[in-house]
C-alpha atoms as a PDB file:
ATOM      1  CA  UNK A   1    -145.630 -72.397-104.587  1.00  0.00           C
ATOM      2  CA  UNK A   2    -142.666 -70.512-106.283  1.00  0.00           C
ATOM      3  CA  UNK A   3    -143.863 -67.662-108.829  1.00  0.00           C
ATOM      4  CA  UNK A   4    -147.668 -67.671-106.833  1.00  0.00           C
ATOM      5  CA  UNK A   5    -148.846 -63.777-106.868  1.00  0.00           C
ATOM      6  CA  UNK A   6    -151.054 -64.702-103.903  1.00  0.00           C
ATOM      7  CA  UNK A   7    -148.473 -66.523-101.796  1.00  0.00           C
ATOM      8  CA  UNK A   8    -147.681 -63.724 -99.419  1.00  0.00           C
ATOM      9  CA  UNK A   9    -151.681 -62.240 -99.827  1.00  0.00           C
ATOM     10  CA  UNK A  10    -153.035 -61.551 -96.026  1.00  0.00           C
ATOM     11  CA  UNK A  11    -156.550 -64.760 -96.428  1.00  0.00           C
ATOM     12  CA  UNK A  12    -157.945 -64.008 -93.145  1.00  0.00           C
ATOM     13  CA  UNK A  13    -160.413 -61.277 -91.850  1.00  0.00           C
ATOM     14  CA  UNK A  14    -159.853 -60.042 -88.284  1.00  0.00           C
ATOM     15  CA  UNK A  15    -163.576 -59.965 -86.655  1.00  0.00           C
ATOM     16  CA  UNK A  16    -163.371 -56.615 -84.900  1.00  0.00           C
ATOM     17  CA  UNK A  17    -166.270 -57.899 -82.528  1.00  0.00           C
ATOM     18  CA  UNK A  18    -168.250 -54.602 -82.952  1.00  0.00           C
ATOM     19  CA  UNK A  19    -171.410 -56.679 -82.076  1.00  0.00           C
ATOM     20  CA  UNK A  20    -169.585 -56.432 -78.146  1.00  0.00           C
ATOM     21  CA  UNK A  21    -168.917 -52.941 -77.608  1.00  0.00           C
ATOM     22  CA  UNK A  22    -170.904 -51.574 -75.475  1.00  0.00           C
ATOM     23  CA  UNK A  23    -171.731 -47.473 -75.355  1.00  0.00           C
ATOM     24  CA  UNK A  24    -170.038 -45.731 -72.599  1.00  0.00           C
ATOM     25  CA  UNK A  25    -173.101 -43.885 -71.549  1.00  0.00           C
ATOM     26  CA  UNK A  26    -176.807 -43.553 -71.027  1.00  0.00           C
ATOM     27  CA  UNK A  27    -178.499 -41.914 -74.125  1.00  0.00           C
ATOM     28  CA  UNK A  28    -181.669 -41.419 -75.943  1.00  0.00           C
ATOM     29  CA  UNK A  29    -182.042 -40.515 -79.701  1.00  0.00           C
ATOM     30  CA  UNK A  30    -184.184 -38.755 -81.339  1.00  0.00           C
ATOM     31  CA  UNK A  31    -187.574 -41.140 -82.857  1.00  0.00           C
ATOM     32  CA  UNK A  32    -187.511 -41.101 -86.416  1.00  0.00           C
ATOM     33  CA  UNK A  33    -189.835 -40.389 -88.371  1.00  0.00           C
ATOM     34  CA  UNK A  34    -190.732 -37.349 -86.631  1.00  0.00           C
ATOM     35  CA  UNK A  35    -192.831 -36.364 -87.455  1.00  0.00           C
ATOM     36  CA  UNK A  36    -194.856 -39.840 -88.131  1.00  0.00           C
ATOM     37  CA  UNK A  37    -198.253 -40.830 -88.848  1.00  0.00           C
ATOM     38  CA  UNK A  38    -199.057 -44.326 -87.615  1.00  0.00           C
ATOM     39  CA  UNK A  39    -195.630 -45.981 -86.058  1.00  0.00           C
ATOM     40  CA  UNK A  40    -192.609 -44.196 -85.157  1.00  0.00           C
ATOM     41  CA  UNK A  41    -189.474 -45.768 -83.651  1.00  0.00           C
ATOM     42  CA  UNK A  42    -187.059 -45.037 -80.132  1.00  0.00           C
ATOM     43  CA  UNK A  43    -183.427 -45.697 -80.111  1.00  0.00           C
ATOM     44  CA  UNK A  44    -181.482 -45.689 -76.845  1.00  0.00           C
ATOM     45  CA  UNK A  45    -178.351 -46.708 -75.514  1.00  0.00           C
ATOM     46  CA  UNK A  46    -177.540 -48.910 -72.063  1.00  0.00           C
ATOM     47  CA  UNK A  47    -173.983 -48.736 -70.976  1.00  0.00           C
ATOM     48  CA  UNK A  48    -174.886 -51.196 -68.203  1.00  0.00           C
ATOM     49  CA  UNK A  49    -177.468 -53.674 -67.801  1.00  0.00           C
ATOM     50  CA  UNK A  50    -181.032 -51.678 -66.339  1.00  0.00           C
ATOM     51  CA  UNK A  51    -184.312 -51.596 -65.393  1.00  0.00           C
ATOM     52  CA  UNK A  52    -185.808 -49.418 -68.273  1.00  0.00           C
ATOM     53  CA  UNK A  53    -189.111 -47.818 -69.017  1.00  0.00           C
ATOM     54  CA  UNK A  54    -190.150 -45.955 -71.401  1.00  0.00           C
ATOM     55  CA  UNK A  55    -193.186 -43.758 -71.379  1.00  0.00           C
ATOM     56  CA  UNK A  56    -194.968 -41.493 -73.810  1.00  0.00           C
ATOM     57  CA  UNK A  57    -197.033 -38.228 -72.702  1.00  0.00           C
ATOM     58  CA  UNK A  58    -198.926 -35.786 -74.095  1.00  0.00           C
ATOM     59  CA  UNK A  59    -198.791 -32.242 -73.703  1.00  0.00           C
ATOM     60  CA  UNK A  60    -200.431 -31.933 -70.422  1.00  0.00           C
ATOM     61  CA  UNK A  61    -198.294 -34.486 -69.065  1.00  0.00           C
ATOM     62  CA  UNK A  62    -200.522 -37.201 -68.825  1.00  0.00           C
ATOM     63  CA  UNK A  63    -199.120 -40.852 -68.929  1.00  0.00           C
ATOM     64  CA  UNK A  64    -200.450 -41.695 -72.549  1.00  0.00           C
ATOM     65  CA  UNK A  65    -198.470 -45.365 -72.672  1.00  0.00           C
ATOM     66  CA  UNK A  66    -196.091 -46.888 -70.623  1.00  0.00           C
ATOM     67  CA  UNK A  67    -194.239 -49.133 -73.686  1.00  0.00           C
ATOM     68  CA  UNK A  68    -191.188 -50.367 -71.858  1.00  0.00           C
ATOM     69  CA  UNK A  69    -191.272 -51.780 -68.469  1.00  0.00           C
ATOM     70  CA  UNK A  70    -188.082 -53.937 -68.308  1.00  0.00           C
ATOM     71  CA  UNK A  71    -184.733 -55.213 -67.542  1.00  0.00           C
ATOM     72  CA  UNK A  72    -182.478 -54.862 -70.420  1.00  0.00           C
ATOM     73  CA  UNK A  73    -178.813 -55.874 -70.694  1.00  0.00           C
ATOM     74  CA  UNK A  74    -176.211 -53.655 -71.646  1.00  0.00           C
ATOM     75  CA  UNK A  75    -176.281 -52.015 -75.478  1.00  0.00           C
ATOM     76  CA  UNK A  76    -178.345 -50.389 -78.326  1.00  0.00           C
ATOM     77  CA  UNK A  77    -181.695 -51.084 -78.060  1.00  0.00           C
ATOM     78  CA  UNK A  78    -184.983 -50.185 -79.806  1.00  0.00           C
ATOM     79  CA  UNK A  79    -188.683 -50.342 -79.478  1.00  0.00           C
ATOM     80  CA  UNK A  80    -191.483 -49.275 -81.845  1.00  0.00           C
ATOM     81  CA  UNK A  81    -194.981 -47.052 -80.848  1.00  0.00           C
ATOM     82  CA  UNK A  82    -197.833 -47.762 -82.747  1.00  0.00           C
ATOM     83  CA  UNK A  83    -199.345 -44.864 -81.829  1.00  0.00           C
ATOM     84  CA  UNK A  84    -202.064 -46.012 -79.445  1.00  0.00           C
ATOM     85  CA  UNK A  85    -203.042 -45.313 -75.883  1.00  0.00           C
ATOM     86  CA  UNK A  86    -202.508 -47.648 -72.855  1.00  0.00           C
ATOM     87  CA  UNK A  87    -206.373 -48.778 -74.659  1.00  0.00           C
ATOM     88  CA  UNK A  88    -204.917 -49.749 -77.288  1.00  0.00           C
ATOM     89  CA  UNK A  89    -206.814 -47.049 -79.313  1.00  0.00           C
ATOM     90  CA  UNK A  90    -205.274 -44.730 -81.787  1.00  0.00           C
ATOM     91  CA  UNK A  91    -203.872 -41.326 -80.244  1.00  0.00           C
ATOM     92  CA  UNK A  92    -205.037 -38.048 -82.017  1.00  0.00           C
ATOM     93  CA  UNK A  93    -202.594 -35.987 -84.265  1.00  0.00           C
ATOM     94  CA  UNK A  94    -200.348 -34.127 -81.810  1.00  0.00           C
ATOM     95  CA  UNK A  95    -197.450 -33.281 -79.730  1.00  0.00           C
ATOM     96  CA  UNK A  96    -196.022 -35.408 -77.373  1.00  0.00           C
ATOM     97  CA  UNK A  97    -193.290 -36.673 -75.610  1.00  0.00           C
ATOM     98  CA  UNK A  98    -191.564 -39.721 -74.612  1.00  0.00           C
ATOM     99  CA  UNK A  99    -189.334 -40.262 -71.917  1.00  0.00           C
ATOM    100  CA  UNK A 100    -186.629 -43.040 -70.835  1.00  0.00           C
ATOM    101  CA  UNK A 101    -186.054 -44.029 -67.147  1.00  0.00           C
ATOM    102  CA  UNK A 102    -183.200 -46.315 -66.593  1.00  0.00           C
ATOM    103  CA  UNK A 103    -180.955 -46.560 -63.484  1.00  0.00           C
ATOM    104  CA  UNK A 104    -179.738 -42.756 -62.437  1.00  0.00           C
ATOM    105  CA  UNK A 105    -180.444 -41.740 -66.295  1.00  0.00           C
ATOM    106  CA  UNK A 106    -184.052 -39.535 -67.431  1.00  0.00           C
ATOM    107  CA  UNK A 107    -184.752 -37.822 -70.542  1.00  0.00           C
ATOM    108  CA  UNK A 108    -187.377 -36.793 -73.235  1.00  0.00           C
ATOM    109  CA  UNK A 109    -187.713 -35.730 -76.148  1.00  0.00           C
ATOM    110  CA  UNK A 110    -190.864 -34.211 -78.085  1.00  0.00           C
ATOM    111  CA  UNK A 111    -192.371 -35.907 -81.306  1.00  0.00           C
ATOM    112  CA  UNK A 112    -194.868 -34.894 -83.494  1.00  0.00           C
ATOM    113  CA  UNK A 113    -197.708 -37.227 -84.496  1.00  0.00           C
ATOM    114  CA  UNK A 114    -199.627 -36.562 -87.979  1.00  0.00           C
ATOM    115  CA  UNK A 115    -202.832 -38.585 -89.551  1.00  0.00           C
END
């Protein structure tokens, strides 16, 4: 339409996809909150699809919760503690650590729990 401002105006939206990238590497971030009091949450990164666990430990290194056990496709991921033992009871206020496992990849990191 001759004399339209809006004739020549870009209409469409390019869909960058960003859902599909995938990280290039293994990685584990840092829970947050940290410290927390009854829930805290772990972020991690899969750069291929892997058998994952995830396991939290206290400060003498005993197995406290084993709260990932599975195989996970390729991505960010997340999974939430509620703070309890393999009993499903509460933990007491403390130190400990969590740890991922997933093909070649292991790490941990400390958090700090607070009631």
């Amino acid at each position: 339409m001759p004399g339209d401002p809006y004739a020549d105006a870009a209409t469409d939206v390019e869909n960058s996809n960003s859902d599909n990238v995938f990280p290039d590497k293994y990685s584990l971030s840092q829970n947050y909150p940290n410290p927390f009091n009854h829930s805290t949450v772990i972020c991690y990164s899969l750069p291929k699809q892997s058998d994952v666990t995830i396991s939290i430990f206290n400060l003498l290194g005993q197995n406290v919760k084993k709260i990932e056990n599975k195989n996970q496709t390729a991505g960010q991921h997340e999974i939430n503690w509620d703070g309890t033992g393999q009993s499903g009871r509460a933990v007491a206020s403390g130190i400990y650590f969590y740890q991922i496992e997933a093909g070649d990849y292991n790490e941990s990191k400390k958090m700090i729990m607070l009631k």
